[in-house]
Structures are given as structure tokens and as C-alpha cells.
N, C-alpha and C. Protein backbone atom coordinates (compact mmCIF):
# COMPACT_ATOMS: atom_id res chain seq x y z
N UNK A 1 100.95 101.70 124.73
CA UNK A 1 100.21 101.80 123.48
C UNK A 1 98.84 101.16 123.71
N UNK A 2 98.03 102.00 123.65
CA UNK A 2 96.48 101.56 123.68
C UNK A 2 96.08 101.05 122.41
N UNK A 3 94.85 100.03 122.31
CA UNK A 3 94.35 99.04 121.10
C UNK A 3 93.91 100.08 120.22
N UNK A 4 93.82 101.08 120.81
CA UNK A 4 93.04 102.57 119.80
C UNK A 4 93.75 102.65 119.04
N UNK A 5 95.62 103.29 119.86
CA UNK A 5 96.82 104.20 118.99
C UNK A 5 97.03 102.84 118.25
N UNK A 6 97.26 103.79 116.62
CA UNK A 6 97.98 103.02 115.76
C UNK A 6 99.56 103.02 115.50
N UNK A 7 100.34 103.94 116.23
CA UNK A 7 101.80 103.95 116.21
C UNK A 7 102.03 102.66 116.99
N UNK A 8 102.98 102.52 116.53
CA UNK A 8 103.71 100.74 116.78
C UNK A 8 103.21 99.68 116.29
N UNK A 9 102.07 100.09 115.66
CA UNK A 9 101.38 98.52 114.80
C UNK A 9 102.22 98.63 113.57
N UNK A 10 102.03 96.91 112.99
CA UNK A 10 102.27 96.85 111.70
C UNK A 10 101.44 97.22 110.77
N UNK A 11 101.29 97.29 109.58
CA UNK A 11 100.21 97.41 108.53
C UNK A 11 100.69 96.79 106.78
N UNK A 12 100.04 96.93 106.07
CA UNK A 12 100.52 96.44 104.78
C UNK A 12 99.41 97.76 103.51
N UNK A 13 100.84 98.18 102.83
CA UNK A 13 100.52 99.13 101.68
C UNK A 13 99.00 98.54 100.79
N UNK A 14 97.90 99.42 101.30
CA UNK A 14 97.27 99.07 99.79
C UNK A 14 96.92 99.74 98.42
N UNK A 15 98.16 100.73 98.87
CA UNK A 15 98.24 101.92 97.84
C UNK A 15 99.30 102.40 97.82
N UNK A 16 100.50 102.61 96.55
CA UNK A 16 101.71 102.84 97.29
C UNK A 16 101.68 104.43 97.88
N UNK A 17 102.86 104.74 98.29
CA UNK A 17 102.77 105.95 98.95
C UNK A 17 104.11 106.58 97.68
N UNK A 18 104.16 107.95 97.78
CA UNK A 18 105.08 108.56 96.61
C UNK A 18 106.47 109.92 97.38
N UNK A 19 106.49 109.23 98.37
CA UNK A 19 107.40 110.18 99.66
C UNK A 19 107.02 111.27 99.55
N UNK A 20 107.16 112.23 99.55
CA UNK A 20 106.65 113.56 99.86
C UNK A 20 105.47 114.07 98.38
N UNK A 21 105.99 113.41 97.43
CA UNK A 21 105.10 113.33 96.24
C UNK A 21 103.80 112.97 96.49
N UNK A 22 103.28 112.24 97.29
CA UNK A 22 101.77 111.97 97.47
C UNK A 22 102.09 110.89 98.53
N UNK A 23 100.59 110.95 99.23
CA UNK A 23 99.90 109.65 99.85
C UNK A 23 99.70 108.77 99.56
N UNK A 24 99.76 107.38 100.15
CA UNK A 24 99.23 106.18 100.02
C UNK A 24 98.16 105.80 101.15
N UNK A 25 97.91 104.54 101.10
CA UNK A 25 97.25 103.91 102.48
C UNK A 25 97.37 103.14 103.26
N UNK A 26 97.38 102.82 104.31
CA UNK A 26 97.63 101.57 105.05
C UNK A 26 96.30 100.77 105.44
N UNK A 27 96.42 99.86 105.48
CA UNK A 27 95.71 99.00 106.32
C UNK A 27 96.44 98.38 107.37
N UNK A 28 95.57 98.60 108.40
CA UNK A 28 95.54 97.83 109.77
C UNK A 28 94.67 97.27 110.59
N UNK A 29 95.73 95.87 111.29
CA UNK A 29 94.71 95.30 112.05
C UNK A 29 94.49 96.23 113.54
N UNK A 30 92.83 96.60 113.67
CA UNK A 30 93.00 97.76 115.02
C UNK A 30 91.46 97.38 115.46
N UNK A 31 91.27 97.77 116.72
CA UNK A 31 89.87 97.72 117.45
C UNK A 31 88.83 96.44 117.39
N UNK A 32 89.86 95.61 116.92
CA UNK A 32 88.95 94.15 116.71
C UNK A 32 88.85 93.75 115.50
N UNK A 33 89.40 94.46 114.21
CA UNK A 33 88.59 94.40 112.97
C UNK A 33 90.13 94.74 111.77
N UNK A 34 89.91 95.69 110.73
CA UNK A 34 91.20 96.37 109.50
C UNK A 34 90.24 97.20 109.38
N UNK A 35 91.16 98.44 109.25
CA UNK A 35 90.59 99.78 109.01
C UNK A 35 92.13 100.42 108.36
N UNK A 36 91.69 101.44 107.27
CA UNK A 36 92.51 102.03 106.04
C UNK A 36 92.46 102.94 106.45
N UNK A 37 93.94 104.06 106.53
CA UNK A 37 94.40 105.05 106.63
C UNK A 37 95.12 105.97 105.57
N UNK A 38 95.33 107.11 105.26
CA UNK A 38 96.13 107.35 104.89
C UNK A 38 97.37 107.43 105.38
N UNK A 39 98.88 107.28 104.67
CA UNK A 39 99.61 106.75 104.90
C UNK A 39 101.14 108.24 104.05
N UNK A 40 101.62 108.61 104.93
CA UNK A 40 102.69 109.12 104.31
C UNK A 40 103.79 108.34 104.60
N UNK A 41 105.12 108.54 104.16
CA UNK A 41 106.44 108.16 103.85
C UNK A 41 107.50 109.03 103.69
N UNK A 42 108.44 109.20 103.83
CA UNK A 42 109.74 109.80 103.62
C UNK A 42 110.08 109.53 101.92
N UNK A 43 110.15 108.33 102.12
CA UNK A 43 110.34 107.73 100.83
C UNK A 43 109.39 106.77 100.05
N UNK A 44 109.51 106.96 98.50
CA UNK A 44 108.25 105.99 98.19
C UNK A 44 108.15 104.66 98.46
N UNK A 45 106.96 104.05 98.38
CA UNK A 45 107.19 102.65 99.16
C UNK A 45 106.03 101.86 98.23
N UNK A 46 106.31 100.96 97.68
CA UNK A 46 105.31 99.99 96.99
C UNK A 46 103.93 99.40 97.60
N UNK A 47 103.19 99.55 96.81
CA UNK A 47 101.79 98.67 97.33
C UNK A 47 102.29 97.23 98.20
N UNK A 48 101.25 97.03 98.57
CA UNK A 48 101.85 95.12 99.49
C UNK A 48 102.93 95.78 100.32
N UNK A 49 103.72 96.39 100.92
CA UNK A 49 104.82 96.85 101.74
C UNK A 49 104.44 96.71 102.87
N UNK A 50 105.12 95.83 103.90
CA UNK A 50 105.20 95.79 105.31
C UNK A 50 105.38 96.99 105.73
N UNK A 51 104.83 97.51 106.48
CA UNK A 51 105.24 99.03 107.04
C UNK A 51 105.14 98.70 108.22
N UNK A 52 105.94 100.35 109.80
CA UNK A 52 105.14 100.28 110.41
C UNK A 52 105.15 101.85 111.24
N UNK A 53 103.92 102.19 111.70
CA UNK A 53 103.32 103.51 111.70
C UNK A 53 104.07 103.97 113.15
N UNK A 54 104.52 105.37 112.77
CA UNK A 54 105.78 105.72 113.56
C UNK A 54 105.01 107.11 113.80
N UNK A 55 104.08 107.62 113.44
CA UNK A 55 103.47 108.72 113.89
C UNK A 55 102.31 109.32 113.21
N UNK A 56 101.11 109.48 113.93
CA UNK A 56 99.75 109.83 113.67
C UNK A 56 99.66 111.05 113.88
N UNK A 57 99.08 112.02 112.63
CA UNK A 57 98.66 113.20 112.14
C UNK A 57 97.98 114.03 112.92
N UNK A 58 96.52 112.90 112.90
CA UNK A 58 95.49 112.95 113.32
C UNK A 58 94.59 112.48 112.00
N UNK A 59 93.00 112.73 112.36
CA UNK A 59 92.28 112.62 111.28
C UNK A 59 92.76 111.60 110.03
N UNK A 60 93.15 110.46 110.50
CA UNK A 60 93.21 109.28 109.76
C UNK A 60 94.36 109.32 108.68
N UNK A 61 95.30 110.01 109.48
CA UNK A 61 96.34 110.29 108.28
C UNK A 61 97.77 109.58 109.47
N UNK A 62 98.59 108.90 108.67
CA UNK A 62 99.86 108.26 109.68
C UNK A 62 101.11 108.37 109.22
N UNK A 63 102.26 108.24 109.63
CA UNK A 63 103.20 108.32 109.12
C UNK A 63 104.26 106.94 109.09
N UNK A 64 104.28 106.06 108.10
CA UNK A 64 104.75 105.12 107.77
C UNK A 64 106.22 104.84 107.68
N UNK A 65 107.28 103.82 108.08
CA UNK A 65 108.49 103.15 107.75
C UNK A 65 108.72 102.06 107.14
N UNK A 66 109.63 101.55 106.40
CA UNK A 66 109.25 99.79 105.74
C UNK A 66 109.17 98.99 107.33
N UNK A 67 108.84 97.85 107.24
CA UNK A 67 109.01 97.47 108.42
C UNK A 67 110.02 95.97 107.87
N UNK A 68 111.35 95.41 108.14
CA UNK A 68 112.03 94.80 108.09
C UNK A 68 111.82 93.72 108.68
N UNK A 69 111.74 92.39 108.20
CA UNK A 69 111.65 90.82 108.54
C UNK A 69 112.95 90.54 109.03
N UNK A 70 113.11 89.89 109.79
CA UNK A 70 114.70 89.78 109.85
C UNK A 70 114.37 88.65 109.92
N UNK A 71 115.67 87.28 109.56
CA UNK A 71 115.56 86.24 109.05
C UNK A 71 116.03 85.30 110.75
N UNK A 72 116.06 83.85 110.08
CA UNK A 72 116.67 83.41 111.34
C UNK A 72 118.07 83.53 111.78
């Protein structure tokens, strides 16, 4: 995974997403800096949502999962 590709990063919802109903967005940390994507889902997913990007479109569009904390 190159610092470019955004599959395998984390990100956090700043828009929810509506699963096949509509887009949301992600933000991510990428190329030194946060840069906003659009963001699809399977399923809807709340604003603030840990995600993480499991496959790019192209043209600034990604495809999002929750991304799970697991505890100690």
C-alpha cells in the first residue's frame, strides 16, 4: 500500500453515508495532510463513524466498512 492508495487507511464519517440510498464522505489522514472523499457503504453508517476504505472507485469516490475497536 502506497502513501497515495487510500484502501487500508482508516478515516472518520463527516457525512453519514445512506447504503445504497446515497453517499457520504470520508475524511482521511493521506499525503502528509486530510483530504475528503466521497464515501459509499453497503449499509448506512452515521456521521463521526470509524470506517475503513476497502475499495477505490476512482475519481475521489471509496468504498467504506465500520472499522471495529477491539477492546483489551
Amino acid at each position: 500500500m502506497s502513501e497515495q492508495n487510500p484502501v487500508g487507511k482508516i478515516g472518520v464519517l463527516t457525512l453519514a453515508t445512506r447504503g445504497s440510498s446515497g453517499a457520504g464522505q470520508v475524511e482521511l489522514s493521506i499525503r502528509g495532510g486530510r483530504e475528503t472523499y466521497t464515501a459509499w457503504s453497503a449499509e448506512p453508517l452515521a456521521a463521526r463513524s470509524t470506517v475503513l476504505v476497502v475499495a477505490d472507485r476512482g475519481a475521489r469516490v471509496l468504498d467504506v466498512e465500520p472499522w471495529i475497536t477491539l477492546g483489551p
